[in-house]
Every structure is written in structure tokens, then in C-alpha cells.
Protein backbone atom coordinates (compact mmCIF):
# COMPACT_ATOMS: atom_id res chain seq x y z
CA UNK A 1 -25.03 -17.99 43.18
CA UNK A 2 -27.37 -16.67 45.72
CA UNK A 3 -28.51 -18.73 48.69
CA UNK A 4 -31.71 -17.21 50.91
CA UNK A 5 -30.81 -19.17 53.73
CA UNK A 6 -29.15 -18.64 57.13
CA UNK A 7 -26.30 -19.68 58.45
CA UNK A 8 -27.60 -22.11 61.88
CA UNK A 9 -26.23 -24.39 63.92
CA UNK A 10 -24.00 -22.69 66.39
CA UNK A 11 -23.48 -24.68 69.63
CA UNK A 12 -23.11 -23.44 73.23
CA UNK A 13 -19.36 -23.22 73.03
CA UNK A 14 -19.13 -20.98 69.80
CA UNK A 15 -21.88 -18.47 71.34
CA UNK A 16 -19.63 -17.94 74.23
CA UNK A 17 -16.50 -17.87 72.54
CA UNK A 18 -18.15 -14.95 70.46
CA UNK A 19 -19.12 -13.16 73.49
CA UNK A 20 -15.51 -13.50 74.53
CA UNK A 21 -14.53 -12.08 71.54
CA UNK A 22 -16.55 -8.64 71.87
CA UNK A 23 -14.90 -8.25 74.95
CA UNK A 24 -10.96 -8.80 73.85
CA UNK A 25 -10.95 -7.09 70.17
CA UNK A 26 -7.95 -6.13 68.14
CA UNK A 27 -7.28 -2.35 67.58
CA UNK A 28 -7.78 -2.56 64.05
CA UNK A 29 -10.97 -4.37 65.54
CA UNK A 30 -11.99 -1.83 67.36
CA UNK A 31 -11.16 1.05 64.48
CA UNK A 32 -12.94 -0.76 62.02
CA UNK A 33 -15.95 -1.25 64.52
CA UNK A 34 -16.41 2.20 65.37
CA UNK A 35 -16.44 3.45 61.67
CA UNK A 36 -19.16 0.38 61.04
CA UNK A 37 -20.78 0.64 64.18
CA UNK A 38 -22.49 4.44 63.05
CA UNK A 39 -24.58 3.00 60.44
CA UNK A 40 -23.08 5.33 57.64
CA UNK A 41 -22.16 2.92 55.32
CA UNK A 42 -25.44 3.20 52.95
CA UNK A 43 -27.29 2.50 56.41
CA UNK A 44 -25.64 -1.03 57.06
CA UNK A 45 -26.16 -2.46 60.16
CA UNK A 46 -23.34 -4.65 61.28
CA UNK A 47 -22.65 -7.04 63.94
CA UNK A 48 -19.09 -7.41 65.69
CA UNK A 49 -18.13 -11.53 66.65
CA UNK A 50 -21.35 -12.86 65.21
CA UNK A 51 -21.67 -16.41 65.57
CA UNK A 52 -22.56 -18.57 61.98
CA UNK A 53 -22.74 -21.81 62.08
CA UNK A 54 -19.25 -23.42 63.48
CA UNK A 55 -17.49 -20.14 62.82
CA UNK A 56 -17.38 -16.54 64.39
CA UNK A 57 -17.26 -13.87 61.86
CA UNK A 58 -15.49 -10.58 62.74
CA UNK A 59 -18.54 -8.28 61.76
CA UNK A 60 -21.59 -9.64 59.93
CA UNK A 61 -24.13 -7.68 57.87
CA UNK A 62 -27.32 -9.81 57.67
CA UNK A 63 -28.92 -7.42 55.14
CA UNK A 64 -26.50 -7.35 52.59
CA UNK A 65 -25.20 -10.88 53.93
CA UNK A 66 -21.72 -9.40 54.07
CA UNK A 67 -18.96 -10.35 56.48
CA UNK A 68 -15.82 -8.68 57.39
CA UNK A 69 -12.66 -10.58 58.55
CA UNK A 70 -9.67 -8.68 59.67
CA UNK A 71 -6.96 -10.97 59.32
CA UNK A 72 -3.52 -10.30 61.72
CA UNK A 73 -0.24 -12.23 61.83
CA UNK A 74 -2.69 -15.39 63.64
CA UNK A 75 -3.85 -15.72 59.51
CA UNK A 76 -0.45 -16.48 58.14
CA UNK A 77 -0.01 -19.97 56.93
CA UNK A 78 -3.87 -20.15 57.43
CA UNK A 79 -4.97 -19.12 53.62
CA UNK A 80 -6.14 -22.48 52.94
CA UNK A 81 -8.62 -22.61 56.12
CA UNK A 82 -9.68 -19.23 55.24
CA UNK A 83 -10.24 -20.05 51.38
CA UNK A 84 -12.48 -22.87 52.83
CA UNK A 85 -14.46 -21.17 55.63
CA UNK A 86 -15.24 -18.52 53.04
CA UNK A 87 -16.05 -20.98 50.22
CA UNK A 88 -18.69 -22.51 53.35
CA UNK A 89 -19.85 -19.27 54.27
CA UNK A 90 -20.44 -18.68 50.48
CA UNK A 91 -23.06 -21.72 50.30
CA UNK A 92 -24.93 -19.49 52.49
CA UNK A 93 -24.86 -16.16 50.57
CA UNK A 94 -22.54 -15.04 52.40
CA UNK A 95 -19.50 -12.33 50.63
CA UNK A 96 -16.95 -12.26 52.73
CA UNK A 97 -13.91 -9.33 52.43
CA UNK A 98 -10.99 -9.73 54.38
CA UNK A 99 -8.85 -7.09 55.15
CA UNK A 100 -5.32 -7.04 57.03
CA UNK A 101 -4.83 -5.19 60.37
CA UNK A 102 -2.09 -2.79 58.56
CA UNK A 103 -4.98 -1.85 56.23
CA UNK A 104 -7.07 -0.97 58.87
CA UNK A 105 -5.17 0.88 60.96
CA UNK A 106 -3.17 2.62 57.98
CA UNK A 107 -6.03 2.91 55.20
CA UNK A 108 -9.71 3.02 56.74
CA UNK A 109 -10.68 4.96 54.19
CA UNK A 110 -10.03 2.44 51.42
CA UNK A 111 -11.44 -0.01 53.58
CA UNK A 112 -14.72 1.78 54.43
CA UNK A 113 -14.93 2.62 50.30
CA UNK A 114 -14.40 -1.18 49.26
CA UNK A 115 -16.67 -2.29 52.19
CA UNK A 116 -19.26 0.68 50.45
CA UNK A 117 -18.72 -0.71 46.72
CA UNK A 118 -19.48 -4.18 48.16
CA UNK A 119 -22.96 -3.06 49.23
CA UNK A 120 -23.90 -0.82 46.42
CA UNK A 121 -22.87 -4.21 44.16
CA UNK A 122 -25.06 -6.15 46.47
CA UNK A 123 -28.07 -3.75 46.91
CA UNK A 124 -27.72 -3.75 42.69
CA UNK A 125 -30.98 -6.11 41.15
CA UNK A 126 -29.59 -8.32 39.02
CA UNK A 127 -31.56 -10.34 36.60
């Protein structure tokens, strides 16, 4: 089910934490970002460490209300806080697609085709 409404309500603490964020990314952070960053992905604009709500999403496509979560060794024995910061974001029309760092850094172009798919499905009118 689609939501048209925005994700809000991100205090102080979360916007600076975000900013910290930009500033200390992963390297498959940083690969993924610079294949995103260029806008090739059916024009996409993204967002790296975008603050929604109580969360901080990895990158964040408001157009296609898409977000990208790269998920390293810190996600292990974290599934079920993922599954439910996903199922949130979803209330919100948010997709989210999570990838692992090994898929990243060994498989960008898998990652950049699934990430494409995602965004042809959404840019698709449904009735």
C-alpha cells in the first residue's frame, strides 16, 4: 500500500548524528555513493545519511521513495530491528533494499541493476 506522506519528526540529535555519518562512511558506503551520486540510475537523485523520522537511512530517494541500507557485520543479530524499522519506514511509502557490504564491494553491478529494477517497478502506474 502506498502512503503520500513524509517521513517527519527528526530531533536535533538524529540531524547531527546524520551529519556525522556523511563524514565517517563505510567503503562499500562510499562505492555505492559514488555510482548513486551521478544521477545515472534512470535520473534518481539520492541522498547519503538522510535523516527520517527517528532513523538515518544510508541513501534516500525521495522521488521514488526508495532507501538503500548497506548492512556490515554491525547488522548481525539485528534482523529483527531491521525487519521493524523497514516495516515503519514502509507506513510511509517507503521500499527499502538492503544490501551487504561484500555485495557492494564485490558485485556493484548487480546492485546498481536491482537498485534500477526497483525504480522502473516504482516509476510503473499501477491501477
Amino acid at each position: 500500500m502506498y502512503y503520500n506522506r513524509r517521513v517527519r519528526g527528526s530531533t536535533a540529535e538524529v540531524e547531527q548524528a546524520a551529519r556525522e555519518l556523511r563524514k565517517d562512511m563505510t567503503p562499500a558506503e562510499r562505492i555505492l555513493w559514488e555510482a548513486l551520486r551521478r544521477k545515472t540510475l534512470a535520473g534518481a537523485k539520492f541522498r547519503r545519511q538522510h535523516p527520517a523520522g527517528r532513523y538515518i537511512l544510508d541513501f534516500y530517494c525521495p522521488q521514488y521513495k526508495l532507501a538503500i541500507e548497506v548492512d556490515g557485520d554491525s547488522h548481525v543479530g539485528k534482523e529483527l530491528h531491521d525487519t521493524i524499522r523497514t516495516e515503519a519506514l514502509g507506513a510511509y511509502g517507503v521500499d527499502v533494499l538492503r544490501f551487504r557490504n561484500e555485495e557492494i564491494l564485490y558485485d556493484l553491478e548487480s546492485v546498481m541493476t536491482r537498485i534500477l529494477s526497483t525504480i522502473k517497478y516504482k516509476s510503473t502506474p499501477r491501477r
